[in-house]
Protein backbone atom coordinates (compact mmCIF):
# COMPACT_ATOMS: atom_id res chain seq x y z
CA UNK A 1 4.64 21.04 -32.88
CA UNK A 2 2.10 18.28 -32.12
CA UNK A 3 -1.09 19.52 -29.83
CA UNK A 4 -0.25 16.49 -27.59
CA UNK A 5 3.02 18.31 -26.57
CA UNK A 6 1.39 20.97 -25.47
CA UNK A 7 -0.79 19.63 -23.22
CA UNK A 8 1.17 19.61 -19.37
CA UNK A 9 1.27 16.00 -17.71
CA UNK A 10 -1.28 16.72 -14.28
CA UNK A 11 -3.09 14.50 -12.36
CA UNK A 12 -5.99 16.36 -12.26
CA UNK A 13 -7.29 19.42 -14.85
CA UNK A 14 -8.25 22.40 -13.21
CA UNK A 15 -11.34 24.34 -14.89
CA UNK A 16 -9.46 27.36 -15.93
CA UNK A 17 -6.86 25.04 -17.63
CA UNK A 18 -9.14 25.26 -20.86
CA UNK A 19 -8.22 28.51 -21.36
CA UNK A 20 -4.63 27.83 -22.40
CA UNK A 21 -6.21 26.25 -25.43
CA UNK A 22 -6.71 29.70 -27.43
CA UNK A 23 -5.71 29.06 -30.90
CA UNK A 24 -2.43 29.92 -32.72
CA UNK A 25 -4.26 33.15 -35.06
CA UNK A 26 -4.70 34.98 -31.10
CA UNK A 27 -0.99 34.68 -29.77
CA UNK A 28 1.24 37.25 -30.17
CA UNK A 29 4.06 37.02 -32.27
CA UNK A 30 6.72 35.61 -30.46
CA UNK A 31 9.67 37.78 -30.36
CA UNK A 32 13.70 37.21 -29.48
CA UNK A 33 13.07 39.39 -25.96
CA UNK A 34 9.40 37.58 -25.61
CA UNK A 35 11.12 34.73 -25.65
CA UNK A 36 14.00 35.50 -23.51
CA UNK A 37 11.53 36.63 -20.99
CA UNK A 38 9.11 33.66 -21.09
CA UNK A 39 12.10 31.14 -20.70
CA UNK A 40 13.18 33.06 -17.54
CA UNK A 41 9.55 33.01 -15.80
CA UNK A 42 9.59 29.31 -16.44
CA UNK A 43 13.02 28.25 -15.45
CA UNK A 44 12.34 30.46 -11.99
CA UNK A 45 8.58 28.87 -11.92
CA UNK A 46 10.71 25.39 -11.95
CA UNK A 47 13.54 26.28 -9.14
CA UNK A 48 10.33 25.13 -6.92
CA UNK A 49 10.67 21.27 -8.43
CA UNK A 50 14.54 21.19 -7.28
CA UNK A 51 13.35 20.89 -4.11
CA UNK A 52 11.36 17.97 -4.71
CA UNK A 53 13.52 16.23 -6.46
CA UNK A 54 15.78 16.63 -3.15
CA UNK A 55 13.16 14.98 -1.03
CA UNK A 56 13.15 12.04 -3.87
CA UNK A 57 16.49 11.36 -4.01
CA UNK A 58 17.67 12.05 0.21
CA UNK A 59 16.91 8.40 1.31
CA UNK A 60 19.73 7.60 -0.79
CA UNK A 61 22.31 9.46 0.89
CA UNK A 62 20.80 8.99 4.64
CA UNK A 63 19.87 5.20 4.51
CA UNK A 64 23.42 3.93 4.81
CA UNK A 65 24.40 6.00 8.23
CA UNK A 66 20.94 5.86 9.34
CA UNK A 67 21.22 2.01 9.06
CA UNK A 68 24.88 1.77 9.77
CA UNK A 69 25.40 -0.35 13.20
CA UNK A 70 28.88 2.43 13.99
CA UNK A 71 26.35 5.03 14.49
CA UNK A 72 24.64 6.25 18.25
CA UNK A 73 20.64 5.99 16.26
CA UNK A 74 20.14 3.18 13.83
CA UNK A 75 16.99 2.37 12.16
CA UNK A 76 15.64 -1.63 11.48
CA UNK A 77 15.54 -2.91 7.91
CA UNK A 78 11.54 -2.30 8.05
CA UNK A 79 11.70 0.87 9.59
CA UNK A 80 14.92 1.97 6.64
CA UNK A 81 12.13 0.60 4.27
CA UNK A 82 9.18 2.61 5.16
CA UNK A 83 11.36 5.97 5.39
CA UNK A 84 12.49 5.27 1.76
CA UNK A 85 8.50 4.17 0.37
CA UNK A 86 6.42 6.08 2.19
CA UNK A 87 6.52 9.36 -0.40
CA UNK A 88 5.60 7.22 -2.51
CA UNK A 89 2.17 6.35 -1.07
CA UNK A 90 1.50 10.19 -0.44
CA UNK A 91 2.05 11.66 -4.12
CA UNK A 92 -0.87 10.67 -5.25
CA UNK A 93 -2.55 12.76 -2.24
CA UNK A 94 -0.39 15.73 -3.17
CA UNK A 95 -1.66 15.42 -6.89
CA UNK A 96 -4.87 15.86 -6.02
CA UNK A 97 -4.85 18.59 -3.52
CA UNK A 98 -2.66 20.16 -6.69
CA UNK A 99 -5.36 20.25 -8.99
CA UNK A 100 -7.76 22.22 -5.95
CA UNK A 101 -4.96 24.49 -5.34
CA UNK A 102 -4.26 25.41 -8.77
CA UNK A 103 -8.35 26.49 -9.49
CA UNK A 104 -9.00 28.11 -6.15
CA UNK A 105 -5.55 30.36 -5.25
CA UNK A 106 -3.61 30.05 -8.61
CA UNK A 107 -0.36 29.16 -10.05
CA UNK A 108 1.61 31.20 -8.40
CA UNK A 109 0.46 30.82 -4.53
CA UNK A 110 0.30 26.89 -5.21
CA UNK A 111 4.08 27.05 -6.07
CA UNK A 112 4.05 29.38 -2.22
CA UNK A 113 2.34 26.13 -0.89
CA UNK A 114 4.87 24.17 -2.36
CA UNK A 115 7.97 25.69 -1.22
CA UNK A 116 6.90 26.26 2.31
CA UNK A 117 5.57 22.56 3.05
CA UNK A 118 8.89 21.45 1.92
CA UNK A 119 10.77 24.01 4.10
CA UNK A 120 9.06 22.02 7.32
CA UNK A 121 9.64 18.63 6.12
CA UNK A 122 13.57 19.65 5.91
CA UNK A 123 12.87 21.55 9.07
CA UNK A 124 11.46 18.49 11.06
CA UNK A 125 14.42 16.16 9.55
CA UNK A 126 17.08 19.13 10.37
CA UNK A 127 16.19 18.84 13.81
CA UNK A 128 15.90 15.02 14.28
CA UNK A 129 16.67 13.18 17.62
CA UNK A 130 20.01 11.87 17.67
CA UNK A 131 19.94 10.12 21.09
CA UNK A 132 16.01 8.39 20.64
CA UNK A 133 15.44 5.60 17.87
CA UNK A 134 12.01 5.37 18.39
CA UNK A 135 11.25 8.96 18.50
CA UNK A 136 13.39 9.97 15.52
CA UNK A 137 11.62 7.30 13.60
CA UNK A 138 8.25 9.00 13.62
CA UNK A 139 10.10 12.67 13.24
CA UNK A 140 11.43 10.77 9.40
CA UNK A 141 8.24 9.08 8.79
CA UNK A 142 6.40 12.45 9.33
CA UNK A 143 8.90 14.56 7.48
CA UNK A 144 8.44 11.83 4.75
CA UNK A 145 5.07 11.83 4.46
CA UNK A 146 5.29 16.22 4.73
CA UNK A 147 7.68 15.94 1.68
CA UNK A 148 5.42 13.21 0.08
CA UNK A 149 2.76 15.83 -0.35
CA UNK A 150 5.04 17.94 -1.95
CA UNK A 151 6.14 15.72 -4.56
CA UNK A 152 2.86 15.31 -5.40
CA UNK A 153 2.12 18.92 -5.11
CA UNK A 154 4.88 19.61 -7.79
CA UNK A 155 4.02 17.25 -10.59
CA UNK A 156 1.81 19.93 -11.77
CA UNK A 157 1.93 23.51 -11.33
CA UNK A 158 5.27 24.42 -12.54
CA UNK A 159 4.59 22.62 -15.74
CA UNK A 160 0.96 23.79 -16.24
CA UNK A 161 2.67 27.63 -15.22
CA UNK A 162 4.98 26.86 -18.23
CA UNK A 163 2.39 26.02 -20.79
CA UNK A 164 0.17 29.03 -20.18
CA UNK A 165 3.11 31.32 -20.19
CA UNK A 166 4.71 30.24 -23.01
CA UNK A 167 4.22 30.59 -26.64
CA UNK A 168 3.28 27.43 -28.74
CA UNK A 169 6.99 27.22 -30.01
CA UNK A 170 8.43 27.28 -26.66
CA UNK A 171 5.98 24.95 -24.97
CA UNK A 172 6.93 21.87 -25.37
CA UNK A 173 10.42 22.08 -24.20
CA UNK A 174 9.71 24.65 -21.33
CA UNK A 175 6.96 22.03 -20.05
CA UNK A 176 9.99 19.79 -19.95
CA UNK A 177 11.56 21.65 -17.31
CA UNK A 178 9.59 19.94 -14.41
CA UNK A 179 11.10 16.58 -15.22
CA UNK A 180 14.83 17.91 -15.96
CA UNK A 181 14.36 20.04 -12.44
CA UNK A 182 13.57 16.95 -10.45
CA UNK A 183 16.93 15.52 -11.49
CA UNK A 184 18.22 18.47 -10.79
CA UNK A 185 17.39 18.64 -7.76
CA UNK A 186 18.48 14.37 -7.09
CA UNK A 187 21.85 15.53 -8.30
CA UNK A 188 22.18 17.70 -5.84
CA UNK A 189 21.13 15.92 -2.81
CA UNK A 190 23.63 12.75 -4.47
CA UNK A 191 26.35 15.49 -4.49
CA UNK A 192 25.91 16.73 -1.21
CA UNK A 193 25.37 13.43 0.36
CA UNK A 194 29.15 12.98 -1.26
CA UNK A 195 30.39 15.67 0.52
CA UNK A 196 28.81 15.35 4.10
CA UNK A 197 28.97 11.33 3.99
CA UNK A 198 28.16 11.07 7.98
CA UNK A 199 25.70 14.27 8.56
CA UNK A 200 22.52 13.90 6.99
CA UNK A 201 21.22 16.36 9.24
CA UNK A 202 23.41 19.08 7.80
CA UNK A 203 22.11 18.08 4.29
CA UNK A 204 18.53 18.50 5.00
CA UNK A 205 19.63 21.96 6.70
CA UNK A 206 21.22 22.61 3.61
CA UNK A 207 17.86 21.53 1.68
CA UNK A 208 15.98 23.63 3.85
CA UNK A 209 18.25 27.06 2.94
CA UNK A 210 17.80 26.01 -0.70
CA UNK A 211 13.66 26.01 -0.53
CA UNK A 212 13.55 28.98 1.39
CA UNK A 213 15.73 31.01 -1.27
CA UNK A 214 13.05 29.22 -3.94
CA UNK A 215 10.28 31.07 -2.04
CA UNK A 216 11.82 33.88 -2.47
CA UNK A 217 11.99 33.75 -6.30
CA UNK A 218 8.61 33.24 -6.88
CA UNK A 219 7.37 36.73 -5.58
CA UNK A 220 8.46 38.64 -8.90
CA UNK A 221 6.83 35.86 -11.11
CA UNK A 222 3.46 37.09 -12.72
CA UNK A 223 0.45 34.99 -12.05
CA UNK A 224 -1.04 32.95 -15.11
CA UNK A 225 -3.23 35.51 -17.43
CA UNK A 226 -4.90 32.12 -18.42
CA UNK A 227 -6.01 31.96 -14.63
CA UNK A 228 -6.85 35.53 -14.19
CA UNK A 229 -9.22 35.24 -17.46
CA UNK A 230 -10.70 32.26 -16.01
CA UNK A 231 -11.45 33.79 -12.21
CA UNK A 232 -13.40 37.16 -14.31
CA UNK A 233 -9.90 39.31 -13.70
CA UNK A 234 -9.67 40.24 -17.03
CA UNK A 235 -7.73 43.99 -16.28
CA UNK A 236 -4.81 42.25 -14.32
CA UNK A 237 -4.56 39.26 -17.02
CA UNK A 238 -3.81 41.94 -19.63
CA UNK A 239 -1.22 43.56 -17.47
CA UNK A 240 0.65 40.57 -16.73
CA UNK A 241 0.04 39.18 -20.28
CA UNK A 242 1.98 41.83 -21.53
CA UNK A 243 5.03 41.64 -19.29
CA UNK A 244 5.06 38.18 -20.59
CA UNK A 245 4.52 38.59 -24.05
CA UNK A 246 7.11 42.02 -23.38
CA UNK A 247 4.60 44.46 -25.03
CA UNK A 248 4.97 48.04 -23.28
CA UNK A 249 2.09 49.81 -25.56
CA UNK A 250 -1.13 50.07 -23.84
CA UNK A 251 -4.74 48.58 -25.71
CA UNK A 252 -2.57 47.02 -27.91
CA UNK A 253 -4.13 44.78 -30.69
CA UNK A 254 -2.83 41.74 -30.30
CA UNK A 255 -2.85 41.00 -26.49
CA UNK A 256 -6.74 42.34 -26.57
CA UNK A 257 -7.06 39.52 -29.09
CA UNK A 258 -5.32 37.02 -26.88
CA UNK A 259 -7.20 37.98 -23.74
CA UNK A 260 -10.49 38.21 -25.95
CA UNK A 261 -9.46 34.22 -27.11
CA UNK A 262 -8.97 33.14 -23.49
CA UNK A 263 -12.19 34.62 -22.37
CA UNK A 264 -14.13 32.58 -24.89
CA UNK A 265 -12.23 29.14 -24.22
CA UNK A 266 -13.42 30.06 -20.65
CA UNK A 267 -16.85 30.57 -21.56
CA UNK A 268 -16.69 27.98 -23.74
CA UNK A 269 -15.64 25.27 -21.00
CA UNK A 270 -18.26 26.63 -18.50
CA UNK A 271 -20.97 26.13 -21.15
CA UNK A 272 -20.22 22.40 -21.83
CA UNK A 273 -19.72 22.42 -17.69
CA UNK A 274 -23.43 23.47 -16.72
CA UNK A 275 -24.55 20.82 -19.43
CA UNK A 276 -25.39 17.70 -18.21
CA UNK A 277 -22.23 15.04 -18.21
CA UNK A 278 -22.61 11.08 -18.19
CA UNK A 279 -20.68 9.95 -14.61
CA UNK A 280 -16.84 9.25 -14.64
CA UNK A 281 -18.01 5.19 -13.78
CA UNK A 282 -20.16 5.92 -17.32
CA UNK A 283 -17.26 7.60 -19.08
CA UNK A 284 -14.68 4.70 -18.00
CA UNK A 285 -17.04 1.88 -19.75
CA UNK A 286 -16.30 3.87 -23.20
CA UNK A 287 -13.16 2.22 -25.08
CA UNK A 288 -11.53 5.78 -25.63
CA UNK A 289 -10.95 6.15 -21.58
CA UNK A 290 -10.36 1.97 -20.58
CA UNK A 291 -8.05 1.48 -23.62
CA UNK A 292 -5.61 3.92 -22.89
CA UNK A 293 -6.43 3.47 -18.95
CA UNK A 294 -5.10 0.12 -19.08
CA UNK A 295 -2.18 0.81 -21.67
CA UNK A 296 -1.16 3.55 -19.02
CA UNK A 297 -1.51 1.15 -15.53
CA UNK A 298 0.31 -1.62 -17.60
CA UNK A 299 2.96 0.97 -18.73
CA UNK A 300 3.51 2.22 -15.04
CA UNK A 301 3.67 -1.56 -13.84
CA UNK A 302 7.17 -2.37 -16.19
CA UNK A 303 8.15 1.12 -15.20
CA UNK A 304 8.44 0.66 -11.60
CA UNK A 305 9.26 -3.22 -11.41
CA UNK A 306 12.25 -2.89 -13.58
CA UNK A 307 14.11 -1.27 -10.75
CA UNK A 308 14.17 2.26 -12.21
CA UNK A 309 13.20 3.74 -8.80
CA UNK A 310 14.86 1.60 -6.91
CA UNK A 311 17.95 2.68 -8.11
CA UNK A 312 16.67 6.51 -7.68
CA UNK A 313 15.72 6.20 -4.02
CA UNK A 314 18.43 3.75 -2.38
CA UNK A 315 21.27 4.70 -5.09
CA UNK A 316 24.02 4.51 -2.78
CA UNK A 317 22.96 1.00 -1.30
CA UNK A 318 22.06 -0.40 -4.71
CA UNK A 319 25.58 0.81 -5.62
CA UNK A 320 27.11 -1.49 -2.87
CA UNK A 321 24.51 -4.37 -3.86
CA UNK A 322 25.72 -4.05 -7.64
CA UNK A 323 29.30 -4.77 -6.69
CA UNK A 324 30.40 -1.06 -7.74
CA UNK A 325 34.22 -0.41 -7.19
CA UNK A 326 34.23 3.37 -6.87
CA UNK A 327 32.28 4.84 -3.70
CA UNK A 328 28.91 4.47 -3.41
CA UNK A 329 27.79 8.34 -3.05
CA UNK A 330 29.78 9.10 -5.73
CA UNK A 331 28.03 5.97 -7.73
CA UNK A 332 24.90 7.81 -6.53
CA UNK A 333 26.13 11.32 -8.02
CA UNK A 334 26.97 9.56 -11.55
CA UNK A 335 23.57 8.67 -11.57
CA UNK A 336 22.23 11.83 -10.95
CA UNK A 337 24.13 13.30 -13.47
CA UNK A 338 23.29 11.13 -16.41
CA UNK A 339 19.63 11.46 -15.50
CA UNK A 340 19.71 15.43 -16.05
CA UNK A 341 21.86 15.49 -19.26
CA UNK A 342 19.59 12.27 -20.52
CA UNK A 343 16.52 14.39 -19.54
CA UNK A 344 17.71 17.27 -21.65
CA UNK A 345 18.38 14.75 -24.49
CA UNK A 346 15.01 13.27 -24.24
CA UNK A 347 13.29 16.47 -25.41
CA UNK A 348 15.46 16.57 -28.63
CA UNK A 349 14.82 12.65 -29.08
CA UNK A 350 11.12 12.48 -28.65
CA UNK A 351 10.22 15.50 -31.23
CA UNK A 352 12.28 13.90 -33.58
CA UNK A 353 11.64 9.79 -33.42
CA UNK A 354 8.29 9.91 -31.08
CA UNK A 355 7.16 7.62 -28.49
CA UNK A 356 7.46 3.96 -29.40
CA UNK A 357 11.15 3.90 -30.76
CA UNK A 358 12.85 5.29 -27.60
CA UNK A 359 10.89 2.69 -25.43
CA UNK A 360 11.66 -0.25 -27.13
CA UNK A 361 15.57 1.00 -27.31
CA UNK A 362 15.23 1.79 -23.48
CA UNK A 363 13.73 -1.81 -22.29
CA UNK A 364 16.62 -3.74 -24.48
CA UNK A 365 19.07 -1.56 -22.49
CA UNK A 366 17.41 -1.27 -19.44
CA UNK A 367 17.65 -5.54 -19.80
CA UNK A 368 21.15 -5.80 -21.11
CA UNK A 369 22.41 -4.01 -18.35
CA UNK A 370 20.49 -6.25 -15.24
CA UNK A 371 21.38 -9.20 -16.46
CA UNK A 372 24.84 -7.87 -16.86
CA UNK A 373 24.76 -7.14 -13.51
CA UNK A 374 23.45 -10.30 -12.45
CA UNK A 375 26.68 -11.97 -14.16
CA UNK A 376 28.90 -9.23 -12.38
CA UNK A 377 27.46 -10.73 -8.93
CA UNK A 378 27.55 -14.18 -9.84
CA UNK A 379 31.06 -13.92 -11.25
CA UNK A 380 32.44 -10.58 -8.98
CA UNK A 381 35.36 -8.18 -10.67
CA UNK A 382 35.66 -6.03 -7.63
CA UNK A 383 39.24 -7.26 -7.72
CA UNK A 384 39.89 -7.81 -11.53
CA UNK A 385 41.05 -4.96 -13.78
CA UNK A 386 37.27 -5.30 -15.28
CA UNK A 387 36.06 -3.23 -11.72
CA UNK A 388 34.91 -0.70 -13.84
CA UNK A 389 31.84 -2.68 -15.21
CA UNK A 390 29.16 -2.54 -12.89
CA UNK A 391 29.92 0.82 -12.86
CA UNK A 392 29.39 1.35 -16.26
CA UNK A 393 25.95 -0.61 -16.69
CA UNK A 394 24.88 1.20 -13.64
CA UNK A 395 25.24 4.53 -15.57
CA UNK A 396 24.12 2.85 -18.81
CA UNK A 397 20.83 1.66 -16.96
CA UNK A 398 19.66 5.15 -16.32
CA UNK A 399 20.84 6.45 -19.36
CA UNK A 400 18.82 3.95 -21.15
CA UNK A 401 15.24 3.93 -18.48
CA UNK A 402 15.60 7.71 -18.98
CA UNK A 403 15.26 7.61 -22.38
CA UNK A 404 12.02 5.68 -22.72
CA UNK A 405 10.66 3.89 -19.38
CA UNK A 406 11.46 6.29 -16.93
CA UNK A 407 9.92 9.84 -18.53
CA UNK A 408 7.32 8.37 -21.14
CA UNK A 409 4.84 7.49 -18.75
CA UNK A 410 4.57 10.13 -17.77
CA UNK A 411 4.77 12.78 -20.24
CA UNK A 412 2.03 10.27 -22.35
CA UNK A 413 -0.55 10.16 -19.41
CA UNK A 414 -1.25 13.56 -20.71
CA UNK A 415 -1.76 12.66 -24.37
CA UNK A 416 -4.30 9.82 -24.38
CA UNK A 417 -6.89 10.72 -22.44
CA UNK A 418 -10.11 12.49 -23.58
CA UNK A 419 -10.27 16.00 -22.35
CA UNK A 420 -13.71 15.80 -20.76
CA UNK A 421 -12.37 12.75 -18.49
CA UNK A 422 -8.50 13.90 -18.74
CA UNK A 423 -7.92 15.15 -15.05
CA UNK A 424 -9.95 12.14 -13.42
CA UNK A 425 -7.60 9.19 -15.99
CA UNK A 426 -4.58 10.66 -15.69
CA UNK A 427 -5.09 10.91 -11.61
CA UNK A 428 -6.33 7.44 -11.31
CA UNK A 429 -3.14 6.33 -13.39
CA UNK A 430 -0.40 8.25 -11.45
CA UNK A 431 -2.15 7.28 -8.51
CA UNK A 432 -1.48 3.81 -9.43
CA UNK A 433 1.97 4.43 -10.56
CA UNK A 434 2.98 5.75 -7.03
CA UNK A 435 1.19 2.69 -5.40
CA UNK A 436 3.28 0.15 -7.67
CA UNK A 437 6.28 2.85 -6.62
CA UNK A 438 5.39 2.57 -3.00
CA UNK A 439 5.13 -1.28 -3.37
CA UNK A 440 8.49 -1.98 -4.92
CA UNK A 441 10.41 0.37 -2.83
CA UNK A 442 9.12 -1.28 0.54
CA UNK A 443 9.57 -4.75 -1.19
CA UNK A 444 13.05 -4.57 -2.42
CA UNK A 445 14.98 -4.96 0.90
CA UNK A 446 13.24 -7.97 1.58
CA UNK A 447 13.70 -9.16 -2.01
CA UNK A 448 17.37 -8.61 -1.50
CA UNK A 449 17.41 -10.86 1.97
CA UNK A 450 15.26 -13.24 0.36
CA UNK A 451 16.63 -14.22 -2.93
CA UNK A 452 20.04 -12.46 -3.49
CA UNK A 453 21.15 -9.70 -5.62
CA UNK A 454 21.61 -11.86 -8.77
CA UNK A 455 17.92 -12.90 -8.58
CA UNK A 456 16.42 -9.30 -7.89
CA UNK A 457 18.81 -8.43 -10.86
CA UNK A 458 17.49 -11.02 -13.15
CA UNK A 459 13.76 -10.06 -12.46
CA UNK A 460 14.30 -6.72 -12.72
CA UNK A 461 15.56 -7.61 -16.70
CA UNK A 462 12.98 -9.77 -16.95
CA UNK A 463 10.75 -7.26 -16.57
CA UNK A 464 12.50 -5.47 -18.83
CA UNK A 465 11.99 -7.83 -21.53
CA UNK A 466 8.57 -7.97 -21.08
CA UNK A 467 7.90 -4.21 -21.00
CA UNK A 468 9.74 -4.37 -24.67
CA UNK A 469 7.09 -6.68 -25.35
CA UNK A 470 4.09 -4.81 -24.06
CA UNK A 471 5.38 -1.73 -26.40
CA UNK A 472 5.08 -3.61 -29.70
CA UNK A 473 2.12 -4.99 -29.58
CA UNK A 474 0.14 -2.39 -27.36
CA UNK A 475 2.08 1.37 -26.73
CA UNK A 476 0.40 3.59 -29.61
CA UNK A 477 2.58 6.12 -31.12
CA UNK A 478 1.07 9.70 -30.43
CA UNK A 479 3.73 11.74 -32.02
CA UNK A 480 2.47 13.85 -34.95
CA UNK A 481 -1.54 13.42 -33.67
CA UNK A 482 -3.97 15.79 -32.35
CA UNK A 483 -5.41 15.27 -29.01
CA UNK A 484 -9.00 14.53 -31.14
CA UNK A 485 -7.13 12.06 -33.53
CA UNK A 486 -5.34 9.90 -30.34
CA UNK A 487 -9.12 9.96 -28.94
CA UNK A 488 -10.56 8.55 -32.53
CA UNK A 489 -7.61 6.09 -32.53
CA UNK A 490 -9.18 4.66 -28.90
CA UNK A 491 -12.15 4.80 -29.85
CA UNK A 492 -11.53 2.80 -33.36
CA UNK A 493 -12.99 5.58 -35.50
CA UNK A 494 -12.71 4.49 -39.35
CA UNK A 495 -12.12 8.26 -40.22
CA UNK A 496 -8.47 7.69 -38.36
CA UNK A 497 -6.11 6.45 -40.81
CA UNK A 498 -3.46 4.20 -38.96
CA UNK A 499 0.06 4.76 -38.76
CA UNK A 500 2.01 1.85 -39.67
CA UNK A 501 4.11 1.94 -36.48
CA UNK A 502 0.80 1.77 -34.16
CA UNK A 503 -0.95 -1.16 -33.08
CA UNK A 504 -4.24 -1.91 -32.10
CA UNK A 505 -5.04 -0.94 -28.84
């Protein structure tokens, strides 16, 4: 397994993160119960991200009664636009408090902080006015903003749980967990916004229950040995290593080894701390940090102006916009459900063909089916016996942005930045990412009003077409490199030998 798979996506690198980089010789053999046991602490680690991936995906299944004229509170178009975007202007916030959180109380009481800042958000939304416009506006907005923080919260300390818990074989896919849980957790809010069409309220309630039982399973979960090793608690690491590693003897060999490799990656990393560092505005001048800085931004740009988040956050709507003939929750549930079995696929796909391949197939389907679209509104089949198409390239559209434009951002903002500058890059680039997210979300009502459905359809391919573009001549394939070689790549090191499917950066 490549290094750069084993490295969790975060927005910011907490100190005691170094330590999961003990080498292979001081694991412990993995064995069939280890491993049993280590995929169980990470799938109950991840229960926490369902949650979030509720608050994502709930504007689509509120927005059409909280902007339908039949009901006693309706919400403007600007005021249906800002409850839908304005998460996405607070992840970035929650990402960094993540990174704090994760050094100063650990793994395990960030994923607390997690569960119970969601619980109020579905709290406040539970209990929204039903008689007051104005004052159940600012009871969304702040439950939106509430849940915002989560989202952010979550992009890191499930995943970064995973990769310290789990052996190097199991890494890669259990650090893939985060992203399948967050369409886990859209899937359900889709399918419960099926079955209580006209009581959002009871959804969020709903929502609520299901965070507070995620609370719950986090008490029996063992905090991070890496952690423990890092904050001098070298006596508890040990005992919790072992439950992980499911060793019973006491001072055995190989877990002394293990916790005798983490404590020198730790002292290691505080060494090259208390030595004197060039400033981040110094480090971002070298071409190893703006190269990939600018691939990343640019990457994040065709990812969220090609509509894939559009289509996550106002699903139902967009359903009704595309012309689809079956109803629009259940439009929203089918996409929900391709996004969590394309997720799974993704992890089998990217091992196996890398990085660049998968992109360039997902922008030519990503473009093939807006502009089919497009043609379905200009020329509607709601009535025809082809009703079934928009449908179809509906499905086929997240099917195809999962499988490159959707998750690669994402899992490569990890991959190709230096580790010295790694936290501070990857948080100014999914910082960015949620500000183009926030940007398109608010926009695309307007753009709707504005200049039609066919016309946001056609952009939204055009984009597409141009992010297929960007891959060939500038997205660097990182599959089968070291961290170190990805960083030599940037930096144009001669010792690097190209592959002959990257490009120059």
């Amino acid at each position: 397994m490549d290094k750069a798979r084993e490295t969790p996506t975060t927005p910011a690198d907490p100190p005691a993160d170094k330590a999961t980089e003990a080498t292979a010789s001081s694991i412990v053999k993995l064995t069939k119960r280890a491993a049993i046991t280590q995929v169980l602490i990470a799938v109950v680690a991840n229960i926490t991200i369902i949650s979030s991936g509720m608050g994502i995906g709930f504007p689509s299944i509120a927005m059409m009664e909280l902007t339908n004229s039949t009901t006693s509170v309706v919400l403007t178009e600007s005021e249906a636009s800002w409850f839908a975007s304005i998460t996405s202007i607070m992840c970035p916030f929650g990402g960094l408090l993540s990174g704090y959180l994760l050094d100063k109380v650990g793994r395990k009481r960030t994923l607390y902080c997690i569960n119970i800042i969601s619980i109020i958000s579905w709290a406040i939304m539970s209990f929204a006015s039903s008689t007051d416009e104005s004052v159940l506006f600012v009871e969304l907005i702040v439950a939106r903003v509430i849940i915002g923080i989560a989202i952010g919260l979550s992009s890191t300390p499930a995943s970064v749980y995973a990769a310290e818990v789990a052996h190097p074989r199991l890494r890669g896919r259990l650090t893939l967990l985060t992203a399948g849980c967050t369409g886990i957790g859209m899937l359900l809010v889709y399918s419960l916004g099926y079955m209580f069409k006209e009581d959002w309220r009871y959804v969020c309630t709903i929502c609520g229950v299901f965070t507070g039982v995620s609370l719950i399973t986090v008490i029996p979960l063992p905090e991070s040995p890496s952690w423990l090793v890092g904050k001098k608690r070298p006596q508890e690491a040990e005992r919790y290593l072992k439950v992980i590693r499911a060793i019973k003897e006491d001072n055995h060999p190989e877990i002394k080894a293990e916790i005798k490799a983490l404590e020198e990656n730790v002292a290691r990393f505080r060494s090259s701390e208390s030595s004197k560092k060039p400033s981040k505005l110094v480090q971002l001048k070298k071409p190893e940090v703006y190269k990939p800085l600018w691939i990343m931004c640019t990457f994040f740009i065709f990812q969220q102006f090609s509509g894939i988040f559009v289509i996550i956050v106002y699903a139902a709507s967009f359903s009704v916009e595309a012309g689809v003939a079956i109803d629009p929750f259940l439009s929203a549930v089918l996409v929900g459900l391709t996004r969590v079995l394309t997720t799974i696929l993704m992890s089998f796909i990217s091992d196996k063909f890398g990085r660049r391949p998968p992109a360039l197939f997902s922008g030519f389907g990503m473009a093939c089916c807006m502009f089919g679209l497009a043609a379905c509104a200009v020329y509607p089949v709601t009535d025809t016996p082809y009703n079934w198409i928009p449908t179809a390239l509906l499905v086929a559209f997240i099917f195809t942005a999962t499988l490159g434009f959707l998750t690669l951002p994402f899992s490569m903002n990890a991959e190709v930045y230096p580790t010295k500058v790694r936290g501070f890059a990857s948080g100014l680039t999914i910082f960015f990412g949620y500000t183009m997210s926030f940007i398109i979300l608010k926009s695309y009502p307007t753009m709707v009003s504005a200049i039609g459905n066919e016309n946001v359809f056609l952009f939204f391919g055009l984009v597409s077409l141009l992010g297929i573009v960007f891959v060939y001549f500038f997205l660097p394939e990182t599959k089968g490199r070291t961290l170190q070689d990805i960083e030599d790549y940037f930096r144009g090191s001669k010792s690097v030998d190209a592959d002959k499917n990257d490009t120059k950066a």
